[in-house]
Protein backbone atom coordinates (compact mmCIF):
# COMPACT_ATOMS: atom_id res chain seq x y z
CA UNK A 1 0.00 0.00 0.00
CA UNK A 2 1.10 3.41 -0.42
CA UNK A 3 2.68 5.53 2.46
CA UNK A 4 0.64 9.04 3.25
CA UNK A 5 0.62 11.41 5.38
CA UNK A 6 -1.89 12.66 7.84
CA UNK A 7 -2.22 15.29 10.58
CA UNK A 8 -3.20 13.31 13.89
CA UNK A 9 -5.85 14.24 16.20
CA UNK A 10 -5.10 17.48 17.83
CA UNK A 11 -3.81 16.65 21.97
CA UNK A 12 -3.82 12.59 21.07
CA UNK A 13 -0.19 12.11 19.85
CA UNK A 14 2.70 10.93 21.22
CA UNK A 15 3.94 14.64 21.76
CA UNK A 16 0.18 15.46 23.08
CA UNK A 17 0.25 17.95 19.82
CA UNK A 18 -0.85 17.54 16.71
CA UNK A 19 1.69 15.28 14.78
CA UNK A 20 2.66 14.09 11.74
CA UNK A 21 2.03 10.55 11.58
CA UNK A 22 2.82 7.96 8.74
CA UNK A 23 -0.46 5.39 7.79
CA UNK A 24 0.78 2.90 5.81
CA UNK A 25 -2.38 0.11 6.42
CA UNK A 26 -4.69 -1.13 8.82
CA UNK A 27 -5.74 0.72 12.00
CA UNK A 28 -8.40 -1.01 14.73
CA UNK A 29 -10.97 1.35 15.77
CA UNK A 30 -12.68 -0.09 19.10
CA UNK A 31 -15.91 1.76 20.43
CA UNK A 32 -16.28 1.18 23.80
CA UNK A 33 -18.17 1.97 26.44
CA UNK A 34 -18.03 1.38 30.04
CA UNK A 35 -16.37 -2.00 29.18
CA UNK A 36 -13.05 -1.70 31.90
CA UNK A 37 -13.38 -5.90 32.59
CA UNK A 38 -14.17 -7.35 29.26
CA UNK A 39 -11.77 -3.95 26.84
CA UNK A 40 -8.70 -5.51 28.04
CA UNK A 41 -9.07 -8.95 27.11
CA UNK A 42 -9.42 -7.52 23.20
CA UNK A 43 -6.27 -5.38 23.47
CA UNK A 44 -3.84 -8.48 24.84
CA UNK A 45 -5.37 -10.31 21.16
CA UNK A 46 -4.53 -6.73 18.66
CA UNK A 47 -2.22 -4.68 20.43
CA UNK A 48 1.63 -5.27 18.62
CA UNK A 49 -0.49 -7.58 15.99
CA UNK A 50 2.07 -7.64 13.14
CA UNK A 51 -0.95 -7.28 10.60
CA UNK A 52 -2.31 -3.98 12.67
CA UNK A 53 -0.45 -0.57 12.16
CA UNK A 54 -2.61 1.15 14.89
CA UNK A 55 -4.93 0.23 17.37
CA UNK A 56 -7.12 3.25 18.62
CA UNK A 57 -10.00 2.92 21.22
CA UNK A 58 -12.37 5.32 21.27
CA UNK A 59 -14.12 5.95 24.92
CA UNK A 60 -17.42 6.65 24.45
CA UNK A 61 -18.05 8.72 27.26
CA UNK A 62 -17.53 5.86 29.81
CA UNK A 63 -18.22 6.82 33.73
CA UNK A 64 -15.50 3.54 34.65
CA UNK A 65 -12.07 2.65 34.07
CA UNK A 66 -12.07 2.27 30.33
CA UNK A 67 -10.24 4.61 29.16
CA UNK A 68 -6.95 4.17 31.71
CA UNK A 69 -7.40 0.20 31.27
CA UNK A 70 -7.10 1.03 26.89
CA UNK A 71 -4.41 3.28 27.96
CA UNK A 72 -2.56 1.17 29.99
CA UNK A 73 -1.60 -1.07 26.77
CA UNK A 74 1.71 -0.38 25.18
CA UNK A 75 1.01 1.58 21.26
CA UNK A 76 -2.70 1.95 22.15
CA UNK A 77 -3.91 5.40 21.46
CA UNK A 78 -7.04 6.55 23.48
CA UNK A 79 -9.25 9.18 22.11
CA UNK A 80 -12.00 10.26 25.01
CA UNK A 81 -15.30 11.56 23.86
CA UNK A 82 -16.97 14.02 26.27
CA UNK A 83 -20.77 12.46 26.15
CA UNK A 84 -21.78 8.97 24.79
CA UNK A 85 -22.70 9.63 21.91
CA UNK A 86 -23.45 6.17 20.59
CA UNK A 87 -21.33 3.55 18.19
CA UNK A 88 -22.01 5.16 15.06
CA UNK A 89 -20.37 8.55 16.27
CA UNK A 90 -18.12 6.74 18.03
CA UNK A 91 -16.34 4.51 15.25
CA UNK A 92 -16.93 7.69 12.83
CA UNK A 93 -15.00 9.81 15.31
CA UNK A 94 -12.58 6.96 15.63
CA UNK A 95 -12.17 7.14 11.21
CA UNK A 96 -11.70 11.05 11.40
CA UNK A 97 -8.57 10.55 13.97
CA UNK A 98 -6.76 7.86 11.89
CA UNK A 99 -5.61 8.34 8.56
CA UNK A 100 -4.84 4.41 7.78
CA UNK A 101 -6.65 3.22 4.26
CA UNK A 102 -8.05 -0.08 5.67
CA UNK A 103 -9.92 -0.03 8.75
CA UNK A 104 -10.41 -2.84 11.72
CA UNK A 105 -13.40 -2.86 13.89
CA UNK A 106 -13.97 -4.63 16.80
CA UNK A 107 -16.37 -4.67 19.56
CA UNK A 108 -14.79 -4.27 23.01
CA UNK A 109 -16.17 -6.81 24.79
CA UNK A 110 -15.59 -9.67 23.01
CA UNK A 111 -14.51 -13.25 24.43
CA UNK A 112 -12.47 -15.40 23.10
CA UNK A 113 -10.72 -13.28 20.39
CA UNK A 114 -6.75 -14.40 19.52
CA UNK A 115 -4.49 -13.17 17.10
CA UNK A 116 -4.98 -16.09 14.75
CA UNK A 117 -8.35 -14.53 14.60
CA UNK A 118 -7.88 -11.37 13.86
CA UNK A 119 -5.11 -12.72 10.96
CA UNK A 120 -8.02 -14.95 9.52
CA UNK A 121 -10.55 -11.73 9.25
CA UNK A 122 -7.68 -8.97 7.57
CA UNK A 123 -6.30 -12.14 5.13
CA UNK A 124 -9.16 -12.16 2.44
CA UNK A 125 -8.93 -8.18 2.37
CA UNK A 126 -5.24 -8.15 2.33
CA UNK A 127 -4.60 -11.12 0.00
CA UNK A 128 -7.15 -9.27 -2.88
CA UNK A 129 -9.71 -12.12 -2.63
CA UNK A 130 -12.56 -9.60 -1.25
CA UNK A 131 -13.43 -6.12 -0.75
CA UNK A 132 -14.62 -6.40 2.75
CA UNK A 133 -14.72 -8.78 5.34
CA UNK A 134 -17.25 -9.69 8.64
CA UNK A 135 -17.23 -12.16 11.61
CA UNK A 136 -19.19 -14.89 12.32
CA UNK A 137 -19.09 -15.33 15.75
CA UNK A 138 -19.78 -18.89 17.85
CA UNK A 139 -22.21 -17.60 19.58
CA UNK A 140 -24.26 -15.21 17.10
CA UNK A 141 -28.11 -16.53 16.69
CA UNK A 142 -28.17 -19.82 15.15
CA UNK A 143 -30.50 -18.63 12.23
CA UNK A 144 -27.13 -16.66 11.22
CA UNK A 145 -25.25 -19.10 11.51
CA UNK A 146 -27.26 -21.24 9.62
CA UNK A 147 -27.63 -18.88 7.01
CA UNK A 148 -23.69 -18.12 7.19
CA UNK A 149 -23.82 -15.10 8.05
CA UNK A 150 -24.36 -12.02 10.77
CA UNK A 151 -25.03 -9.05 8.99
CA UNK A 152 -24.83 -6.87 11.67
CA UNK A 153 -21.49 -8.09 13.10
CA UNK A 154 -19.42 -5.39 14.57
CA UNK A 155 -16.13 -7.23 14.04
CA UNK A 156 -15.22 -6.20 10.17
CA UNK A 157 -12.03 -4.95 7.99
CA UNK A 158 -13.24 -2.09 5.71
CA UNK A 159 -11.54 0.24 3.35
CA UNK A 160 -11.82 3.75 5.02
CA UNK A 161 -13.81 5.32 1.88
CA UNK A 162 -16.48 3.27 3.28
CA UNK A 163 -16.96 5.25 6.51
CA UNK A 164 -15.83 8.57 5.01
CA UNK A 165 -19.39 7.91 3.17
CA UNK A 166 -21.68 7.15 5.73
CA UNK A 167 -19.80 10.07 7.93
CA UNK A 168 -21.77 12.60 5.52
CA UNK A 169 -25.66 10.94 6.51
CA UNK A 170 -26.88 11.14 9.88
CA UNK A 171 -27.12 7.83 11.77
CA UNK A 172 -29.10 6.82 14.78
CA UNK A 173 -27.05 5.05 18.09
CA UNK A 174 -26.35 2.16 16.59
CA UNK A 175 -27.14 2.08 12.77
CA UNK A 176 -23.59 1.68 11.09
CA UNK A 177 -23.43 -1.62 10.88
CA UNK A 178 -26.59 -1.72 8.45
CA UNK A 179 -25.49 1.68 6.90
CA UNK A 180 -21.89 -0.26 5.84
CA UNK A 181 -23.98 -3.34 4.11
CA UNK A 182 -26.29 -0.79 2.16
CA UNK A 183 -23.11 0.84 0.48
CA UNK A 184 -21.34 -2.87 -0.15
CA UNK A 185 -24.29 -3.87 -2.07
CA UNK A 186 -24.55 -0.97 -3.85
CA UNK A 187 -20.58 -0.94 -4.65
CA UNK A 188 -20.97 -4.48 -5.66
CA UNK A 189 -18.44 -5.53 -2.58
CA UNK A 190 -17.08 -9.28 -2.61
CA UNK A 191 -17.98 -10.26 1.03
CA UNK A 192 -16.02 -12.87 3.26
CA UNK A 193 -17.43 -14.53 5.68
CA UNK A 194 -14.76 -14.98 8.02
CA UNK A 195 -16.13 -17.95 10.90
CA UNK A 196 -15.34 -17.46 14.31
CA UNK A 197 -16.27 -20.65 16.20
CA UNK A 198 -13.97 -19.91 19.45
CA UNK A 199 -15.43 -16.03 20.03
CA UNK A 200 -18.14 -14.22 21.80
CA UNK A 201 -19.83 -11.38 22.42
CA UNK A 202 -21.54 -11.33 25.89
CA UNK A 203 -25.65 -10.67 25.68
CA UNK A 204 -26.14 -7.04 26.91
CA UNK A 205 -28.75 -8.50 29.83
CA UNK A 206 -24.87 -10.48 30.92
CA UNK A 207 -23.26 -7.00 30.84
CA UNK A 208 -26.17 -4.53 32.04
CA UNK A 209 -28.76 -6.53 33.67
CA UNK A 210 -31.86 -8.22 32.81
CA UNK A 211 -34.42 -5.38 32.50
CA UNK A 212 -31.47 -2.81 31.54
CA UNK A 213 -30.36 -5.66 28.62
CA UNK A 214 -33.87 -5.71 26.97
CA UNK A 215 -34.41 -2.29 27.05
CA UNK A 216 -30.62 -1.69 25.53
CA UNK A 217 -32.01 -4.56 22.63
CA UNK A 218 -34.79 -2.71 22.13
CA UNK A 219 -33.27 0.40 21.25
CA UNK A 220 -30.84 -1.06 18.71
CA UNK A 221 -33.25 -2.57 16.92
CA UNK A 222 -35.20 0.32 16.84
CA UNK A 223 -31.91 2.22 15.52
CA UNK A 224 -31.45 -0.50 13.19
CA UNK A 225 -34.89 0.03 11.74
CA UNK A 226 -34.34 3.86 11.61
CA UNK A 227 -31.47 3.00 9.30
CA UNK A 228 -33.25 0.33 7.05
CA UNK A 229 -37.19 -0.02 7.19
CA UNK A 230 -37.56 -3.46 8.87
CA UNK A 231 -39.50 -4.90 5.28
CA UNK A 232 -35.77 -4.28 3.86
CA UNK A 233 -33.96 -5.78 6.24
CA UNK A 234 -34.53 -9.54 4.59
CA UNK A 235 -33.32 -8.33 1.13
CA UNK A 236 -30.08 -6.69 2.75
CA UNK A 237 -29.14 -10.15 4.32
CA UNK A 238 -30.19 -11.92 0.97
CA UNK A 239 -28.28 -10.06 -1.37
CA UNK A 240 -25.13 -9.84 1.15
CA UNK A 241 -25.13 -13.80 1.24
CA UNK A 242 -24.61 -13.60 -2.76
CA UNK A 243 -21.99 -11.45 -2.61
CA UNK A 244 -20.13 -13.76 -0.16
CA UNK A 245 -17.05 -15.01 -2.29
């Protein structure tokens, strides 16, 4: 890939100034928040991956230790968001501070994740065999993985021009995810399906409690909805399993 040149986010250098900063390939944008126990056990799997140029965790607005657990890690860079603001504006925030062509995202609070995993999702990307790649985690709803696939998987290696897109539309909490599927169908993106039998992502009700979980499910679905009528929704995940390589 070719070597450019960006201008880093203002106070989140090295220097804590606004550097210069070489971006030769992938950086990992993780959203998180208020995910101090489960943030760490995803940076021991990317930080110093040779694959990943950058990892940058973007805190959300957390009210616990997220931010000085991320920061803790050696070549993590921490950008801290006043308010929670949501993933979309999270991971979008998290593009505008990087300048790397080829984009990692991960969820924070996965379990399970290794560096042989994270090789196995950047590989089809990397190698030219597909445009984009997404997870399929053990433990996603069995009707995707009998289908082969979880289309709204956070764990995914995009080209940057993909979120530089969406950045210009307003999206809703939680909407990227669909939002990044509408423009690979329309770009005519070859998708892998990259399976991930030995990682999972806890079930919000694990994390925030029962009534706190449901409500939290609720509200992304609703987001998801806001994104893509629900009556669309079926023809997204049908015309994203054809484009599966």
């Amino acid at each position: 890939m070719d070597r450019q040149w960006i201008l880093d986010a203002a106070g989140t250098g090295r220097h804590g100034r606004a550097d210069l900063v070489a971006a030769p390939g992938i950086c990992c944008l993780i959203a998180a928040w208020n995910e101090a126990p489960r943030i760490g056990a995803v940076l021991e799997a990317v930080a110093g991956h040779p694959l990943v140029d950058e990892v940058l965790v973007i805190d959300d607005g957390s009210t616990d230790g997220t931010a000085q657990v991320a920061a803790g890690f050696a070549g993590v860079r921490v950008l801290r968001l006043g308010q929670n603001g949501g993933k979309s504006a999270a991971v979008l925030a998290g593009m505008q501070a990087t300048g790397h062509p080829l984009l990692l995202l991960l969820d924070a609070d996965l379990q399970g994740l290794t560096p042989e995993a994270i090789t196995a999702l950047a590989l089809p990307v990397l190698d030219g065999q597909a445009d984009v790649a997404i997870s399929l985690r053990g433990n996603a709803p069995w009707l995707w993985r009998w289908i082969g696939l979880d289309y709204i998987s956070g764990e995914r290696l995009v080209p940057r021009g993909v979120l530089e897109r969406i950045a210009a539309h307003g999206l809703p909490r939680f909407g990227i995810e669909v939002a990044m599927n509408r423009l690979w169908l329309d770009h005519g993106a070859r998708i892998a399906v990259v399976g991930w039998p030995g990682v999972a992502s806890p079930a919000k009700a694990a994390k925030q409690g029962l009534w706190r979980g449901i409500r939290a499910d609720l509200r992304m679905i609703a987001d998801l909805c806001a994104t893509l009528p629900a009556h669309r929704l079926a023809g997204q995940i049908h015309r994203m399993r054809r484009q599966r390589i």
